[in-house]
N, C-alpha and C. Protein backbone atom coordinates (compact mmCIF):
# COMPACT_ATOMS: atom_id res chain seq x y z
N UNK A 1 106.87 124.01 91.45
CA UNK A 1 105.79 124.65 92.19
C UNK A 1 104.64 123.66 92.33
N UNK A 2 104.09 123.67 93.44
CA UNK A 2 103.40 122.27 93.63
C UNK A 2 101.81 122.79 93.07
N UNK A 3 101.02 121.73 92.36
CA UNK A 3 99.74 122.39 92.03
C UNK A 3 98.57 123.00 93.51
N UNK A 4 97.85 123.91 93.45
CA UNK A 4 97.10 124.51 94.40
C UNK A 4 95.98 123.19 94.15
N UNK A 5 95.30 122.39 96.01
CA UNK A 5 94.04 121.74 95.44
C UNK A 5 93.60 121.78 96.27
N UNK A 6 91.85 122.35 96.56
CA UNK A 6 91.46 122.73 97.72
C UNK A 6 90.78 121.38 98.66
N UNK A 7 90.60 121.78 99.71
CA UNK A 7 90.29 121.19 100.78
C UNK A 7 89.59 119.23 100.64
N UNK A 8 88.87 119.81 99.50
CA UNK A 8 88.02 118.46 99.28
C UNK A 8 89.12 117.20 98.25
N UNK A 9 89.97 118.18 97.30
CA UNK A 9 90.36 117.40 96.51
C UNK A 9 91.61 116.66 97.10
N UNK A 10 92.49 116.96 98.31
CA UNK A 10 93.34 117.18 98.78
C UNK A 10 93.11 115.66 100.23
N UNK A 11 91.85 115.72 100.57
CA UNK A 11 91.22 115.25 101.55
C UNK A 11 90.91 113.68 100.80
N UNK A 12 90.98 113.89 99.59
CA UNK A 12 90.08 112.58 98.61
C UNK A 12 91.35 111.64 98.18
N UNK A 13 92.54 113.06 97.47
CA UNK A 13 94.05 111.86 97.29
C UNK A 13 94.46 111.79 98.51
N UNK A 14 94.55 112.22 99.56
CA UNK A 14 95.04 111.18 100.95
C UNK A 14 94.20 110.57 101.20
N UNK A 15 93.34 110.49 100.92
CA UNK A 15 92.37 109.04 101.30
C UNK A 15 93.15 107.94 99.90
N UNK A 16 92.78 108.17 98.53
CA UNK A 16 93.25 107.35 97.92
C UNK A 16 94.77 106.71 98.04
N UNK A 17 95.63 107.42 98.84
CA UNK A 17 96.81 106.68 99.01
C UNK A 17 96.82 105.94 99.97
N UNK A 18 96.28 106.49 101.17
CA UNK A 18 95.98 105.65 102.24
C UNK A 18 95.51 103.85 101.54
N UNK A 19 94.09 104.30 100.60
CA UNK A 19 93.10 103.41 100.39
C UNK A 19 94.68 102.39 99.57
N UNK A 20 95.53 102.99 98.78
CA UNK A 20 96.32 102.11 97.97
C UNK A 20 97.90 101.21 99.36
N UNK A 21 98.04 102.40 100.04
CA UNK A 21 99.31 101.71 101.34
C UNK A 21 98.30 100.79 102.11
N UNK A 22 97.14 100.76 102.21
CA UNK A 22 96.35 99.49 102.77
C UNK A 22 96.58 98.54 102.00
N UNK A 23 96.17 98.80 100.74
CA UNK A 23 95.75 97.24 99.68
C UNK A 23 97.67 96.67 99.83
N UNK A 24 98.37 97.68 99.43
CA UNK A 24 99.87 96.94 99.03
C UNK A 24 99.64 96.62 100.10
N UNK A 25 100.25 97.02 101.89
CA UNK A 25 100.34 96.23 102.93
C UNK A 25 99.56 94.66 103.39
N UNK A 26 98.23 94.54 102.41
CA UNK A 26 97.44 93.43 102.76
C UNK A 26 97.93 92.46 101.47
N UNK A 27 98.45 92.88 100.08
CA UNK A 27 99.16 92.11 99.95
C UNK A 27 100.88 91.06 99.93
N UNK A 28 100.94 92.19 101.07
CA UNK A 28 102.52 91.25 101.56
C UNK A 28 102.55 90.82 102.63
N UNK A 29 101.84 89.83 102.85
CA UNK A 29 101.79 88.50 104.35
C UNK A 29 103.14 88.53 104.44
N UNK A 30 104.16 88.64 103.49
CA UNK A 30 105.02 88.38 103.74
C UNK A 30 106.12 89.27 105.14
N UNK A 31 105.90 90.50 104.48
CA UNK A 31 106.55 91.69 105.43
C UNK A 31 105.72 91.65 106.59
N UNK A 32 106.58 91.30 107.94
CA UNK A 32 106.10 91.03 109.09
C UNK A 32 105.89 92.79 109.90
N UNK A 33 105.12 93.41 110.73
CA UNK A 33 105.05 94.02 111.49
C UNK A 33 106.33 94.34 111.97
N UNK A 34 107.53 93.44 112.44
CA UNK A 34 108.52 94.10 113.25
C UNK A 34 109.31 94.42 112.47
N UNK A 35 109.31 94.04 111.39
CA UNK A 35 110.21 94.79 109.91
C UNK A 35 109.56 95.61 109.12
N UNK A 36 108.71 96.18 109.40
CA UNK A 36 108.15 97.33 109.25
C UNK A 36 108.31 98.24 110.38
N UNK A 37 108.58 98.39 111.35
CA UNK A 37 109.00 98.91 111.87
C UNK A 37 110.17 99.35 112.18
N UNK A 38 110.63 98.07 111.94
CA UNK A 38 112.27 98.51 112.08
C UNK A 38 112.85 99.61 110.76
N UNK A 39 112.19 99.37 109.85
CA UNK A 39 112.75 100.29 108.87
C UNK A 39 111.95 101.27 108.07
N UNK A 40 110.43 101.91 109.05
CA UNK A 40 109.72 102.62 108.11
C UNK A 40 109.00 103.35 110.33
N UNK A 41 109.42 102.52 110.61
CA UNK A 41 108.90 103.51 112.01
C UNK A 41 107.30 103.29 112.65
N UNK A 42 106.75 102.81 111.57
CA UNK A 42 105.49 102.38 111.80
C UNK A 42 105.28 100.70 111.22
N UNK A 43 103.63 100.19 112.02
CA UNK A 43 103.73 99.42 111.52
C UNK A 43 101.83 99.02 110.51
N UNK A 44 101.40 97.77 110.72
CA UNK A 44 99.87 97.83 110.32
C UNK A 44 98.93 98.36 111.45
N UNK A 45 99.47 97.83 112.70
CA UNK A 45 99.03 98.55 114.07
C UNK A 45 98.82 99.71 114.49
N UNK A 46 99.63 100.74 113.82
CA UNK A 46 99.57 101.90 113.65
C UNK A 46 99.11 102.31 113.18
N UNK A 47 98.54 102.00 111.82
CA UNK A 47 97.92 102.50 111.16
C UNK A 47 96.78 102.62 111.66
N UNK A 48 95.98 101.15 111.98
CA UNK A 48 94.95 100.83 112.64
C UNK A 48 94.40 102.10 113.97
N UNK A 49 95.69 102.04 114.53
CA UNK A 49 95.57 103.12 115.50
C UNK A 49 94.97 104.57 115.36
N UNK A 50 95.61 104.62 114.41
CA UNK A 50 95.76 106.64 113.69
C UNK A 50 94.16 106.05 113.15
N UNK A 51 93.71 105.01 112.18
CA UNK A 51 92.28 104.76 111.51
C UNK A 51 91.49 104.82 113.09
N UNK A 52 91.66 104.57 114.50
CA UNK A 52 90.46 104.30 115.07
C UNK A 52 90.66 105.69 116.08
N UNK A 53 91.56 106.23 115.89
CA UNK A 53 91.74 107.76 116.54
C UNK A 53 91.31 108.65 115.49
N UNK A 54 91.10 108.85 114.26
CA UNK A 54 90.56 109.46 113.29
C UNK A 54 88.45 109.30 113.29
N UNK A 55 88.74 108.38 113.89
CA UNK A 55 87.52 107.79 113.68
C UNK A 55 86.71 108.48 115.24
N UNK A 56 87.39 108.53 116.20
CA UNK A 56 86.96 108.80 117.91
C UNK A 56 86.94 110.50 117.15
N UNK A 57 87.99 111.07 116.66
CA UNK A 57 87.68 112.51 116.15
C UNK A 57 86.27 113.19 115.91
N UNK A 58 86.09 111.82 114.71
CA UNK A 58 84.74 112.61 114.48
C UNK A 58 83.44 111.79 114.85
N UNK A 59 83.58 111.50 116.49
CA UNK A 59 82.37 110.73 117.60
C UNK A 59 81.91 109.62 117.07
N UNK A 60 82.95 109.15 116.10
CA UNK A 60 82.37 107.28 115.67
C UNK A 60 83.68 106.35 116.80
N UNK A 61 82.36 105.79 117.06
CA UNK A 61 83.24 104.37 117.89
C UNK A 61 83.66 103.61 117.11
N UNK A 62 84.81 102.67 117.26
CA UNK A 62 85.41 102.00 116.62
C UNK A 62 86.55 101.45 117.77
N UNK A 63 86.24 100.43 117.95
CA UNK A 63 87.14 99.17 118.74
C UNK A 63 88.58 99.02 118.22
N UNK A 64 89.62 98.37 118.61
CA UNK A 64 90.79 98.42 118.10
C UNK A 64 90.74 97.33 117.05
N UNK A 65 89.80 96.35 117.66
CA UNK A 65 89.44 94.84 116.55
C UNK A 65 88.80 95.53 115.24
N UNK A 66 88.08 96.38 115.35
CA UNK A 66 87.11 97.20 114.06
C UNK A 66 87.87 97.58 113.30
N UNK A 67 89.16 98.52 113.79
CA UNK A 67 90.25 99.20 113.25
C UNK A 67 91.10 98.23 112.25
N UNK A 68 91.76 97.62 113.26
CA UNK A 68 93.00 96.56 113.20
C UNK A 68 92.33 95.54 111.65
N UNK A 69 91.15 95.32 111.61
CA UNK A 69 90.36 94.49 110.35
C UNK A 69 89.88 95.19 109.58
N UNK A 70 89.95 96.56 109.49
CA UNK A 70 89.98 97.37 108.39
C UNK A 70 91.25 97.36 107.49
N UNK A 71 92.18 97.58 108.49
CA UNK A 71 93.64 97.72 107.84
C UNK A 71 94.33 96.17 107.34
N UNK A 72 93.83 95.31 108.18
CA UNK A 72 94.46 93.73 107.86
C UNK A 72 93.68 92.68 106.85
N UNK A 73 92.14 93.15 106.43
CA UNK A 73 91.48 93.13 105.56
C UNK A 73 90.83 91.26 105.74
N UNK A 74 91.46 91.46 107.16
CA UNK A 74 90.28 90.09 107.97
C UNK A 74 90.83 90.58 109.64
N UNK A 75 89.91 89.58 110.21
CA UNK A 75 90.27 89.88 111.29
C UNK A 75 91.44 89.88 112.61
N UNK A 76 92.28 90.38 113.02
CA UNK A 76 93.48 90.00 113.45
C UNK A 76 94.21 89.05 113.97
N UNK A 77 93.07 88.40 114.35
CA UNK A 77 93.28 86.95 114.94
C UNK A 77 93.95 85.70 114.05
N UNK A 78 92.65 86.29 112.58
CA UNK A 78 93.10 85.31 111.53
C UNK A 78 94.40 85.54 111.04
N UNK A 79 94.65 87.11 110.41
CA UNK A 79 95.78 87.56 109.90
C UNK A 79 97.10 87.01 110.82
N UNK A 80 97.17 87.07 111.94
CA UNK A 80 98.84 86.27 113.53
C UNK A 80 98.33 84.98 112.94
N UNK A 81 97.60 84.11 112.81
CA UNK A 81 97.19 82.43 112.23
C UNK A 81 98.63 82.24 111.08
N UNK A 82 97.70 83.27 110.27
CA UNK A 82 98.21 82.30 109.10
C UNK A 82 99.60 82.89 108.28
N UNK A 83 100.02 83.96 108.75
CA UNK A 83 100.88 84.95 108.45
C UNK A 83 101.95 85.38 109.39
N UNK A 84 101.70 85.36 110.63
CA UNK A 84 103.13 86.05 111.19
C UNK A 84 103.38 84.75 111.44
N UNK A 85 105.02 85.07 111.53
CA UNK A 85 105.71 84.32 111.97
C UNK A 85 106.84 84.23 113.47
């Protein structure tokens, strides 16, 4: 039986998992975007996406570059540099 947790507490551990599938994803340069996709359906882009459509929800602007360097934990330009392959 799953524990009852209301609105706020519920709202705080999906943020904290989110906050933890960010940190692991920023530390594996290694796992490329198209192999993440290929075997999980999504990728860091997506995420980015769902972060800057979450964000238009509640009337904050946020650019795809704003997004995309939240989730890649520099900016995307740098992250394709030195990491994809």
């Amino acid at each position: 039986m799953a524990t009852e947790l209301d609105a706020e507490t519920t709202t705080a551990l999906e943020a904290a998992a989110f906050r933890g599938l960010v940190a692991h994803l920023q530390g594996r340069t290694d796992v490329q975007n198209i192999d993440l996709m290929n075997l999980a359906g999504f990728c860091r882009n997506c995420l980015a996406r769902w972060y800057q459509e979450a964000a238009a929800a509640r009337g904050i602007e946020m650019s795809t570059d704003e997004a995309r360097e939240r989730v890649y934990g520099m900016p995307y330009a740098e992250w394709k540099a030195s990491y994809q392959r």
